[in-house]
C-alpha atoms as a PDB file:
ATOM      1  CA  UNK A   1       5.062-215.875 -44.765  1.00  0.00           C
ATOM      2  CA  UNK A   2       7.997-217.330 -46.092  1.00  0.00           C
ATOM      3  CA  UNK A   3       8.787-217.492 -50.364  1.00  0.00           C
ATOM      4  CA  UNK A   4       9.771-220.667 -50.981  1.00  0.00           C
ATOM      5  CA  UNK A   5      11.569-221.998 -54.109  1.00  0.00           C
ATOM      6  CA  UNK A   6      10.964-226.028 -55.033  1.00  0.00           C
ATOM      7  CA  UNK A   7      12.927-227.625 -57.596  1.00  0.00           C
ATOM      8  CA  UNK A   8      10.582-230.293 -59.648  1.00  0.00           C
ATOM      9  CA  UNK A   9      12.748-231.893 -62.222  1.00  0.00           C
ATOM     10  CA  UNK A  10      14.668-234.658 -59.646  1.00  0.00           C
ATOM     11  CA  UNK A  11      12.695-237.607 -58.794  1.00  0.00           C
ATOM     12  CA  UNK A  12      11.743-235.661 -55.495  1.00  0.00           C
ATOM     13  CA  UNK A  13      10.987-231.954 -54.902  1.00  0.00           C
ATOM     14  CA  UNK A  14      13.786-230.045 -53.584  1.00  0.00           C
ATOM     15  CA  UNK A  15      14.708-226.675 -51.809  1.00  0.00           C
ATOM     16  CA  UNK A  16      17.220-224.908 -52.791  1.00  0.00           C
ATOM     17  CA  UNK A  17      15.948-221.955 -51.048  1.00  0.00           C
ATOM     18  CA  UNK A  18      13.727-220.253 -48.388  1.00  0.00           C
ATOM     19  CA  UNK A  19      13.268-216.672 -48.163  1.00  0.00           C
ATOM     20  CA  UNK A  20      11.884-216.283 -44.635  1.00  0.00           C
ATOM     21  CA  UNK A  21      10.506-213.638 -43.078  1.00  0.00           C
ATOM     22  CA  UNK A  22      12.279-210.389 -41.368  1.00  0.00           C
ATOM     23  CA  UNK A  23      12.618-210.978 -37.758  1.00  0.00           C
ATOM     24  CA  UNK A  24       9.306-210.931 -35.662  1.00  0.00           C
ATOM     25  CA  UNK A  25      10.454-208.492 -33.140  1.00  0.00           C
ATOM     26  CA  UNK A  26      11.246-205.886 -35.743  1.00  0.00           C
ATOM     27  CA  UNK A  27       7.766-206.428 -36.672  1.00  0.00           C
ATOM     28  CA  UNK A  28       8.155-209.329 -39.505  1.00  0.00           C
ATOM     29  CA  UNK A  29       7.340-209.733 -42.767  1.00  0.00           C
ATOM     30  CA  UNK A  30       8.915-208.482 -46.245  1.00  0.00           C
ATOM     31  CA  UNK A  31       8.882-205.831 -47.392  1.00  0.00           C
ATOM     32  CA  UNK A  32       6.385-205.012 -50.436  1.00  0.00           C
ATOM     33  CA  UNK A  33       7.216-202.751 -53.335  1.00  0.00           C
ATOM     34  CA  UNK A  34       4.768-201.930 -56.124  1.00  0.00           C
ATOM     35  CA  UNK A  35       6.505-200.668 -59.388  1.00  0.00           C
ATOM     36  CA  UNK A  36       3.695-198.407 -61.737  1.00  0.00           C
ATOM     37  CA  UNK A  37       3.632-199.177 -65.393  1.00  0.00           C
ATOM     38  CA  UNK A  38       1.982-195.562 -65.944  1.00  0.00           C
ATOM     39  CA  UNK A  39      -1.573-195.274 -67.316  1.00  0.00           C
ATOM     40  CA  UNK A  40      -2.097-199.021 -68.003  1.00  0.00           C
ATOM     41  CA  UNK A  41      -3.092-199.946 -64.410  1.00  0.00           C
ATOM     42  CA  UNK A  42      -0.524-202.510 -64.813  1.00  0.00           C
ATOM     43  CA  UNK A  43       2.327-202.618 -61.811  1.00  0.00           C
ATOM     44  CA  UNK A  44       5.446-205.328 -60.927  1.00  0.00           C
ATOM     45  CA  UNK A  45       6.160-206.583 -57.321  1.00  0.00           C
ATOM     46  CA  UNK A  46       9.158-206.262 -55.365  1.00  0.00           C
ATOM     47  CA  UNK A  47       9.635-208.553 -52.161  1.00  0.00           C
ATOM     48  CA  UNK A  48      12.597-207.640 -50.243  1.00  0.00           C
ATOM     49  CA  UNK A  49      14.097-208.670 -47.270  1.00  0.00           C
ATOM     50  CA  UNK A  50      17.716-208.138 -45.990  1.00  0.00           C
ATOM     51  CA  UNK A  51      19.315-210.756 -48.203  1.00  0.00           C
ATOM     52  CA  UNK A  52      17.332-211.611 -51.212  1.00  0.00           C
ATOM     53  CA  UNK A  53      14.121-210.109 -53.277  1.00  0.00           C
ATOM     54  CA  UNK A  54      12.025-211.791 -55.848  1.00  0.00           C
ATOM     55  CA  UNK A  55      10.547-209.643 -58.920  1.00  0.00           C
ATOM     56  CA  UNK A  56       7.349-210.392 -60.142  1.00  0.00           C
ATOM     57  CA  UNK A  57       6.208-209.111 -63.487  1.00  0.00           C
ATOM     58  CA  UNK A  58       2.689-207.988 -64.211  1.00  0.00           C
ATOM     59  CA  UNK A  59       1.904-210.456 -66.142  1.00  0.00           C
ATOM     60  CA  UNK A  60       1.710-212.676 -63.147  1.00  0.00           C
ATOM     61  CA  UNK A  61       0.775-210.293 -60.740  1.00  0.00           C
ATOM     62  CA  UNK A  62      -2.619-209.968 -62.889  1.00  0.00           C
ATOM     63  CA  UNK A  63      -2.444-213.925 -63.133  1.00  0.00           C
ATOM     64  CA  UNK A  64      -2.037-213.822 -59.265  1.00  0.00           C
ATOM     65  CA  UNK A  65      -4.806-211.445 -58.471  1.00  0.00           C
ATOM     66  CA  UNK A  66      -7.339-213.473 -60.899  1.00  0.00           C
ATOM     67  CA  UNK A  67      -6.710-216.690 -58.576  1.00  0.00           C
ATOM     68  CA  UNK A  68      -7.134-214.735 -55.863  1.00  0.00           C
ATOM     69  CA  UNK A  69     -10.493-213.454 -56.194  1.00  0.00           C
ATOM     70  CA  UNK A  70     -12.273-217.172 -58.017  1.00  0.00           C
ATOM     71  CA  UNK A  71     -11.055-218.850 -54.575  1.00  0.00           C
ATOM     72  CA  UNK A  72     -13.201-218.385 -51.741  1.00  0.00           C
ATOM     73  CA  UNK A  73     -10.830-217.223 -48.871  1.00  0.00           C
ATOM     74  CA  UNK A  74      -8.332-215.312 -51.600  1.00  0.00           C
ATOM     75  CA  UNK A  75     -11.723-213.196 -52.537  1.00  0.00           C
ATOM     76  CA  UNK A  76     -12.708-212.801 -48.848  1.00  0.00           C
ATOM     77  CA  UNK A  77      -9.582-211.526 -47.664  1.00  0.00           C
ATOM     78  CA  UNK A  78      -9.658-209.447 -50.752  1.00  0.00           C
ATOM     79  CA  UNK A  79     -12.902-207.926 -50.233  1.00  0.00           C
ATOM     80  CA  UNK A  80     -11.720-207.198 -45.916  1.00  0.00           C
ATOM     81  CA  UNK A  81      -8.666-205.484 -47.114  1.00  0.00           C
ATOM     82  CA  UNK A  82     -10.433-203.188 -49.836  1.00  0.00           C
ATOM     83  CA  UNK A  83     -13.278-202.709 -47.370  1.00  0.00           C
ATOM     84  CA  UNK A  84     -10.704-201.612 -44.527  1.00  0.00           C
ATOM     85  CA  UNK A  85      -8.045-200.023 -46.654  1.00  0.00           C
ATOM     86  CA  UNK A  86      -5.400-202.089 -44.803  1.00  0.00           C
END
């Protein structure tokens, strides 16, 4: 998976950057940090990788995990991972 930022406001979509994965053979991927906002439940994400991270606030976390679960394969991937614990 790669985060992807797309500029809108030109006449076409542009992009200005890519945040691509780790390399493969050291097992890919970003890596995932969850911050705890104490006894609300809420939490931010952290998505690192060796040159950049993005920061995502809880507000859109919670926004992220409600369109998760009212789309079909978001819920059902979901419901695998909770059901496997991994």
């Amino acid at each position: 998976m790669a985060i992807r930022l797309v500029d809108y406001t030109g006449d076409y979509p542009e992009t200005p950057y890519e945040m691509k994965e780790a390399n493969v053979a050291r097992d890919g991927g970003n890596e995932i940090v969850l911050d705890s906002k104490g006894w609300s439940g809420d939490f931010d994400i952290h998505i690192n990788n060796e040159n950049f991270s993005v920061y995502i606030t809880h507000k859109t976390v919670h926004k992220l995990l409600v369109a998760l679960c009212h789309d079909r394969n978001g819920y059902y991937k979901l419901r695998e991972i909770v059901k496997n614990r991994g």
